[in-house]
Protein backbone atom coordinates (compact mmCIF):
# COMPACT_ATOMS: atom_id res chain seq x y z
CA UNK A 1 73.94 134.92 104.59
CA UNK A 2 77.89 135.27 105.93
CA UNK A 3 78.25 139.23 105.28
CA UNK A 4 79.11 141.03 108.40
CA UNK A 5 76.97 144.09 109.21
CA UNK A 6 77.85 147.09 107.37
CA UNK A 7 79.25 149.73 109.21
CA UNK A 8 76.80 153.07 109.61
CA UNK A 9 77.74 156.23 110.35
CA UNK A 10 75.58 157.83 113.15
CA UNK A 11 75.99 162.04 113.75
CA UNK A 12 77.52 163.21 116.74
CA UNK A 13 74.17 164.12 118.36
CA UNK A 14 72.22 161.45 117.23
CA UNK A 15 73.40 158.31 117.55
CA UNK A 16 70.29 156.72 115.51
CA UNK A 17 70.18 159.26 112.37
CA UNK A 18 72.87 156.62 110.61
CA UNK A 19 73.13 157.09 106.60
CA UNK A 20 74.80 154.55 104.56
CA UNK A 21 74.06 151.06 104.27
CA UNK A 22 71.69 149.31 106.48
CA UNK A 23 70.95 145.78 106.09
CA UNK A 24 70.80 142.91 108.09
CA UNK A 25 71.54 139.49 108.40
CA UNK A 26 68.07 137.71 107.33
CA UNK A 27 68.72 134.79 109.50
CA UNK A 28 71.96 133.58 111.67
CA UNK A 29 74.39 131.91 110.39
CA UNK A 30 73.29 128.50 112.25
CA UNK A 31 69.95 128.46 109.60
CA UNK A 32 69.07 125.74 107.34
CA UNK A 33 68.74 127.39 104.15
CA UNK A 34 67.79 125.13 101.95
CA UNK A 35 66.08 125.72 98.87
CA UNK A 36 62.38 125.10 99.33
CA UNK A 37 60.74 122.10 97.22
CA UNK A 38 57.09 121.86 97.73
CA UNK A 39 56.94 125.83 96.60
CA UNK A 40 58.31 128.76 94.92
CA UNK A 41 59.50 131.99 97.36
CA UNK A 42 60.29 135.42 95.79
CA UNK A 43 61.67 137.83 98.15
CA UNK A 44 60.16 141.35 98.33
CA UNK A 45 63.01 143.05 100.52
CA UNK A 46 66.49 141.73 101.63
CA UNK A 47 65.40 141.15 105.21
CA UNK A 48 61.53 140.80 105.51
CA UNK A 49 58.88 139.70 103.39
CA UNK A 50 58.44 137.25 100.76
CA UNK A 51 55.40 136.04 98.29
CA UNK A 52 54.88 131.79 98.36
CA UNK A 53 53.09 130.29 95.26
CA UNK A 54 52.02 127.30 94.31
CA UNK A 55 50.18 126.15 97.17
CA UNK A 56 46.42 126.72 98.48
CA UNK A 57 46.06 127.42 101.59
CA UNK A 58 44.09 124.21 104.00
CA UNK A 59 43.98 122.37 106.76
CA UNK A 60 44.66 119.55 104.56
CA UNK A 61 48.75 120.23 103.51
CA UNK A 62 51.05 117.61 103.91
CA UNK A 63 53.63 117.41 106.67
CA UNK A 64 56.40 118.73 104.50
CA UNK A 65 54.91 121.65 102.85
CA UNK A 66 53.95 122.79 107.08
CA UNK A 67 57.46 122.08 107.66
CA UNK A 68 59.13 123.89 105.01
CA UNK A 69 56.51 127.05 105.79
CA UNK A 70 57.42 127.22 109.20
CA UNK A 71 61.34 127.27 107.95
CA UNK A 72 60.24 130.18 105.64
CA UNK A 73 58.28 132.01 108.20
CA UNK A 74 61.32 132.20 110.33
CA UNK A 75 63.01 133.33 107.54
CA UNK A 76 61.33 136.22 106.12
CA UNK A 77 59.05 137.01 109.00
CA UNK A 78 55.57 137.53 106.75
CA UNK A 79 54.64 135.50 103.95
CA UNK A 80 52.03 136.44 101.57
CA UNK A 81 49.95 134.29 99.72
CA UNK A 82 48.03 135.75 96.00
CA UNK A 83 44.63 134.05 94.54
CA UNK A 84 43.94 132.04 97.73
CA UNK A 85 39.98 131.90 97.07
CA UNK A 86 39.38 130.18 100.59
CA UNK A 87 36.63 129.64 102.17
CA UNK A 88 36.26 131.00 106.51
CA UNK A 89 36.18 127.25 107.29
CA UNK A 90 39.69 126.94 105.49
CA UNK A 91 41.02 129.85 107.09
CA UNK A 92 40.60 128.47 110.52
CA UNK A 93 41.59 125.06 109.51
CA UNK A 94 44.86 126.48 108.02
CA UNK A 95 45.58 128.71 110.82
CA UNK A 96 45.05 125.57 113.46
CA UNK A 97 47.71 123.71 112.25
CA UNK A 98 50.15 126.44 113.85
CA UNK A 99 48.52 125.61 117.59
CA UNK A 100 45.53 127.25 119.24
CA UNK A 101 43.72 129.73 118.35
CA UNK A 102 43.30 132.95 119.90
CA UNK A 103 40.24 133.97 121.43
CA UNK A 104 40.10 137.62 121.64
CA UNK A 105 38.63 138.53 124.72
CA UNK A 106 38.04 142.30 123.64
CA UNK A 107 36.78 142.29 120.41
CA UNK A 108 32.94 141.85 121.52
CA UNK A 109 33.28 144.60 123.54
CA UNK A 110 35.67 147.03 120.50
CA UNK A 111 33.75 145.58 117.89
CA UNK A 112 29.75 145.60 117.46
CA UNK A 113 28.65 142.56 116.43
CA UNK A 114 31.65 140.13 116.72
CA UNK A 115 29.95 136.96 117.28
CA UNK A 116 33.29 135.29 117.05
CA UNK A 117 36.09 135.58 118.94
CA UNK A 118 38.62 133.70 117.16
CA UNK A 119 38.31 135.03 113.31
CA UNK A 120 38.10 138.71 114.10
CA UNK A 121 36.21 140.46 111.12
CA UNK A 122 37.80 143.63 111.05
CA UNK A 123 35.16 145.94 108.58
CA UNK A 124 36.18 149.57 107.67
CA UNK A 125 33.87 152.04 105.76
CA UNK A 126 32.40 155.79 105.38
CA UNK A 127 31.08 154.63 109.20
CA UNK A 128 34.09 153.16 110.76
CA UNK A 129 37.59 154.42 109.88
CA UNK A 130 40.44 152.77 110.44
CA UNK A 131 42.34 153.12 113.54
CA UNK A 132 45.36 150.20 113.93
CA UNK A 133 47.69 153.43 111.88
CA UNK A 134 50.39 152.42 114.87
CA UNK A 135 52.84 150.34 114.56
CA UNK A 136 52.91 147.12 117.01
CA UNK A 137 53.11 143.62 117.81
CA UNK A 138 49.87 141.74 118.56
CA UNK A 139 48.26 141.75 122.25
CA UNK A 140 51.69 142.20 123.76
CA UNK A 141 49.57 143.04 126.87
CA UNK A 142 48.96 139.00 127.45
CA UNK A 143 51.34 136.97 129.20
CA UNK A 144 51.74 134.95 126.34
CA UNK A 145 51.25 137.33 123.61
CA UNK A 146 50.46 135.71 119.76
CA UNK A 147 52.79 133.55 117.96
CA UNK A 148 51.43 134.53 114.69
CA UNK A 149 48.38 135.54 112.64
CA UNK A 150 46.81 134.68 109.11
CA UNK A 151 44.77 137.50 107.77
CA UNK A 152 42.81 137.45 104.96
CA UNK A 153 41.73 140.14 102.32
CA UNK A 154 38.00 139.85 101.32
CA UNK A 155 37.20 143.07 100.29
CA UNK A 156 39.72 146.04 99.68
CA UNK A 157 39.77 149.65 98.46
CA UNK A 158 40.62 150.71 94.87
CA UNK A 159 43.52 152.13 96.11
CA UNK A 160 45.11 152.23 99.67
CA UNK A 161 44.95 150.09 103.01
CA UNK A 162 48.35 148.89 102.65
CA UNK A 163 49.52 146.92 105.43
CA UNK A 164 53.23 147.28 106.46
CA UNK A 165 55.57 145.28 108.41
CA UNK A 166 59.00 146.28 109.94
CA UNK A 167 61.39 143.40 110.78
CA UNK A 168 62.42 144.20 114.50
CA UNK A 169 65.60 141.39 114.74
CA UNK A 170 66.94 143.73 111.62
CA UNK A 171 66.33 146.70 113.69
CA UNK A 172 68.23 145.27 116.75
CA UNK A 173 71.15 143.91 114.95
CA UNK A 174 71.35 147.88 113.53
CA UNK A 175 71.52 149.64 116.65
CA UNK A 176 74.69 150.82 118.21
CA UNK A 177 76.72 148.20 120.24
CA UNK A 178 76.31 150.15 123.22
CA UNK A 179 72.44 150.98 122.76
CA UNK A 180 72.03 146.47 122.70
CA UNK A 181 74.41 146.23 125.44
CA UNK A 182 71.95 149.01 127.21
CA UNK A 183 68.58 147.10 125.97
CA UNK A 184 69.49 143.88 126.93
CA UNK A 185 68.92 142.95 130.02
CA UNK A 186 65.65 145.72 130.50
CA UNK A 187 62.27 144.77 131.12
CA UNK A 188 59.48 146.77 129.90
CA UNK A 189 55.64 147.00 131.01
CA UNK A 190 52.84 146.38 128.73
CA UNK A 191 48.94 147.12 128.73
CA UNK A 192 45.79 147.50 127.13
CA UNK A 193 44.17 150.34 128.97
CA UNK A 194 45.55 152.89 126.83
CA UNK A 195 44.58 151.69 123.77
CA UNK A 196 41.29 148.86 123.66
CA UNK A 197 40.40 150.31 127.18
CA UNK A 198 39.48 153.71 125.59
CA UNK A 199 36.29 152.34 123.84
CA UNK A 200 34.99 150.65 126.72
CA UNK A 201 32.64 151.33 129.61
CA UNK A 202 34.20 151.92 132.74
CA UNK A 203 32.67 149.33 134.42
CA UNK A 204 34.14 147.09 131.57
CA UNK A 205 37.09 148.08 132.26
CA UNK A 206 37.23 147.75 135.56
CA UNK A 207 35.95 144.12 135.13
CA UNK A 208 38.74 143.17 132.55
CA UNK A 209 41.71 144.54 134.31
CA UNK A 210 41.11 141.97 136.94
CA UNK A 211 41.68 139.42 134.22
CA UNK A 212 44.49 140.99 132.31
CA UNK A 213 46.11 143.29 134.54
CA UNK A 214 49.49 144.63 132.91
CA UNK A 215 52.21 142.20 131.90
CA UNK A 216 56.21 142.50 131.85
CA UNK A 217 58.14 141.39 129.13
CA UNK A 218 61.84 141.51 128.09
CA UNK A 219 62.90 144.49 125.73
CA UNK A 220 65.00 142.22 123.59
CA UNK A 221 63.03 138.92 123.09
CA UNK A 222 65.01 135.92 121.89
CA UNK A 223 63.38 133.56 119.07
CA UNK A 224 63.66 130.17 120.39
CA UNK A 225 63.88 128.43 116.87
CA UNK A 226 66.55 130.83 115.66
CA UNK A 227 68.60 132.63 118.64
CA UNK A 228 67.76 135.62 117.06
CA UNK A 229 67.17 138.84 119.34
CA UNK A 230 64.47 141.17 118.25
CA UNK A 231 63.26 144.26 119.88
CA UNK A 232 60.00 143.88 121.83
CA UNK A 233 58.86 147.00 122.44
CA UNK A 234 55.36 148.85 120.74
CA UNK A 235 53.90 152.27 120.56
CA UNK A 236 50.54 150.83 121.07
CA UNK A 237 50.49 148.83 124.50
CA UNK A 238 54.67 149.15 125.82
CA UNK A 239 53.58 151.58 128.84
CA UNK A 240 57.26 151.71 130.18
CA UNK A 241 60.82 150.27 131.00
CA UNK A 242 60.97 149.25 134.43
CA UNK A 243 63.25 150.54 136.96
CA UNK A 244 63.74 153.82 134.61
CA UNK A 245 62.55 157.36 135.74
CA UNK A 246 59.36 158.22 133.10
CA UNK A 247 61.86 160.75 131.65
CA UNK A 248 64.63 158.16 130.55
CA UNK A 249 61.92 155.21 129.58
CA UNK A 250 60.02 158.05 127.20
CA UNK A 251 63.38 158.85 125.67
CA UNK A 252 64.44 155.48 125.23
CA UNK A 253 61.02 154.18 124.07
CA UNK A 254 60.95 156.82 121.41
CA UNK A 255 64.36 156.31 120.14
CA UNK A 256 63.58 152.74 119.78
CA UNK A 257 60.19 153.29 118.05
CA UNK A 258 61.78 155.81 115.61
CA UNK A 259 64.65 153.54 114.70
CA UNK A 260 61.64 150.32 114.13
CA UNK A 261 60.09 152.83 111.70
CA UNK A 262 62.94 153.61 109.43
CA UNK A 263 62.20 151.88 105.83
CA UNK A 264 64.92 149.73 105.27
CA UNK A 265 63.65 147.30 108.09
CA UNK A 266 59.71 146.62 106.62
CA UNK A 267 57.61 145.48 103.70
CA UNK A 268 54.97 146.77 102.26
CA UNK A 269 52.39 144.68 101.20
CA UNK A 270 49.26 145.73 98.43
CA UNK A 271 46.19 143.99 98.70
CA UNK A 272 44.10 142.09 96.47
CA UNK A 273 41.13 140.00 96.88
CA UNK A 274 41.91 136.75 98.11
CA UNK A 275 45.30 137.49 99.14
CA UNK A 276 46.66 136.28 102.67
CA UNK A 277 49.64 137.54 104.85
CA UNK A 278 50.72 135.02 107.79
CA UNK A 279 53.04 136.87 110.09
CA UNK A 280 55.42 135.71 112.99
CA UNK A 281 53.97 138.26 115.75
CA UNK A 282 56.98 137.63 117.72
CA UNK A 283 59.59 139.15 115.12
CA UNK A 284 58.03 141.72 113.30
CA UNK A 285 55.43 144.81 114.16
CA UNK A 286 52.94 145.91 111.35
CA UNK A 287 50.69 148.92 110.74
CA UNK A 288 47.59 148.93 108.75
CA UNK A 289 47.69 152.36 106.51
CA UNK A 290 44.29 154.44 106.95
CA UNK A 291 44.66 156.34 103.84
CA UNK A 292 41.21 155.00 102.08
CA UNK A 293 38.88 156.66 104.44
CA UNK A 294 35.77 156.62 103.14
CA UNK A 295 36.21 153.37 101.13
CA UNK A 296 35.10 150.13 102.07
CA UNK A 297 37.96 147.60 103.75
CA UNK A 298 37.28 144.09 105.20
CA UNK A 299 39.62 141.26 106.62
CA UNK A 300 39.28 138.53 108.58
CA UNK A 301 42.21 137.71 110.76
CA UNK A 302 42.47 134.74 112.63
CA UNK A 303 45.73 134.81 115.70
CA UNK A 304 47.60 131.52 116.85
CA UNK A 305 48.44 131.52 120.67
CA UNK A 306 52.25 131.93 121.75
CA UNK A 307 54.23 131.17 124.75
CA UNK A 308 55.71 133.61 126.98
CA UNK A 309 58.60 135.97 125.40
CA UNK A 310 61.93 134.35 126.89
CA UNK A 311 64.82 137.28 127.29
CA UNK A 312 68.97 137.37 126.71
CA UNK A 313 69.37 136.44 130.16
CA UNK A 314 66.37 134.32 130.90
C-alpha cells in the first residue's frame, strides 16, 4: 500500500473521538508483497486478519509454504485456518516450527488439572465461565513475552465465543502526531499479580514473584522484521508508565486502551470446529467474547517464545 493516512478530525476536547476515515497502512512501504503461491489469502478487514486455504496444518510443510506464512503473518497479523482436522501431536509439531514453545508456568496453578504446560487446554462450561473478556497481548509480564500463538477450536458453542483481535501498529499510526511523539520514548511496567495472581494462594504467590517479578517494556514496540511501531500497552497486566504520577499514567493508559478498542483496528473471528487462528502476539491484542455462558467452549492453544520487545530508541 502507497496511500498516505487519511486525515481525521478529532473534537476540541477529545483529541481521540476522531470521525471520518480511519485506516491504516497494512504494512510499510519497504514490504515484499508478493502474491503468495503455495496458498490462497482472502482478507477479512483492510488492516488485520485474513483466512489461508489450501494447506493443512503440520510439522511436515515445506520450507516455502513456512516462508511465505511468516510473510503473511507479518502482514495481516492473525491468520485463520477452516477444516484443519488435526490431531494435538500436529498442533505442537506445527507450532514448533515457529521456535520454542512456551511453557506456562501458571496454568497448573489457574487451571485444575493442566498436566501440560505447553498446549494449554482452555475448557469453558455451566462450571467455569469465561474470564479472558479483556483485551491484551500474551504474558506481557515476561521479559520476553510470546512471539505468537496457534489456537485451536475443538469444541464451540452454537452461537457465541467469538474471539477478536485489534491490530495495535494500525492504532499507533492513527493517533495524533503529538500523542506518538509523547508515547515514544515511555516505558511502561507490566505484571501478573493483578490478574493470574488473584486465583492463587498467597503463599503461591509469594513463591512466583521471586521468579517473575514485574518487567518493563517500551510503550511503542518496534517489529524487527518490518520497522513497524505498535502500541504495547494492555488492560490486563500494563500496571503503569514509568516516571508518570499514577494520575497522568491512568489517563494516558486509558486513552490508549480506548483508542485500541475502536472497531476499525480488529477482526472478528467465528468459530467452527477444527478451525485455527495463529496470531503475532507482538502486533496485535485479542479478547475472547464471554457471551455463551452456560455453553460448553474448548481450545487448545499452544504459545511460541519471543525475544525481548526492542523500543524507538533502543
Amino acid at each position: 500500500m502507497t496511500y498516505s493516512t487519511p486525515e481525521i478530525h478529532p473534537t476540541p476536547t477529545d483529541p481521540l473521538a476522531a470521525y471520518g476515515p480511519l485506516v491504516a497502512r497494512r504494512t510499510p512501504d519497504s514490504f515484499d508483497d508478493r502474491p503468495y503461491e503455495t496458498f490462497t489469502v482472502s482478507p477479512v478487514t483492510p488492516t488485520i486478519g485474513a483466512e489461508v486455504s489450501g494447506i493443512r496444518l503440520t510439522g511436515g510443510l515445506p520450507d516455502e509454504t513456512m516462508s511465505e506464512l511468516r510473510r503473511a503473518l507479518l502482514e495481516w497479523k492473525v491468520l485463520f485456518f477452516r477444516d484443519q482436522n488435526i490431531e494435538r501431536t500436529e498442533h505442537r509439531a506445527f507450532a514448533e516450527r515457529w521456535g520454542s514453545l512456551e511453557q506456562h508456568p501458571f496454568f497448573k496453578y489457574t487451571h485444575p488439572g493442566q498436566t501440560e504446560t505447553d498446549v494449554a487446554t482452555l475448557a469453558k462450561d455451566a462450571m467455569t465461565g469465561g474470564v479472558e473478556n479483556n483485551w491484551h497481548n500474551d504474558v506481557t509480564w515476561h521479559a520476553f513475552p510470546s512471539f505468537a500463538a496457534v489456537l485451536r477450536a475443538v469444541e464451540v458453542p452454537p452461537v457465541g465465543g467469538d474471539t477478536l483481535w485489534s491490530d495495535t501498529g494500525a492504532a499507533y499510526d492513527l493517533l495524533p502526531a503529538t500523542i506518538r511523539e509523547r508515547i515514544d520514548t515511555l516505558v511502561a511496567e507490566h505484571d501478573w499479580i493483578n490478574s493470574f495472581g488473584k486465583h492463587m494462594p498467597p503463599d503461591t504467590v509469594e513463591m512466583l514473584r521471586l521468579q517473575f517479578p514485574a518487567v518493563q517494556h517500551p510503550v511503542v514496540r518496534v517489529i524487527p522484521e518490518t520497522g513497524r511501531r505498535v502500541l504495547f500497552v494492555n488492560l490486563s497486566f500494563t500496571q503503569r508508565i514509568v516516571g508518570m504520577s499514577p494520575t497522568e499514567s491512568d489517563e494516558l493508559l486509558r486513552m490508549l486502551y480506548r483508542h485500541v478498542q475502536r472497531p476499525e483496528f480488529q477482526v472478528r473471528l467465528r468459530w467452527q470446529p477444527n478451525t485455527v487462528a495463529f496470531w503475532d502476539n507482538r502486533a496485535c491484542q485479542h479478547y475472547a467474547a464471554s457471551d455463551y455462558f452456560p455453553a460448553r467452549r474448548v481450545m487448545e492453544r499452544i504459545s511460541i517464545v519471543g525475544d525481548r520487545p526492542v523500543g524507538v530508541s533502543s
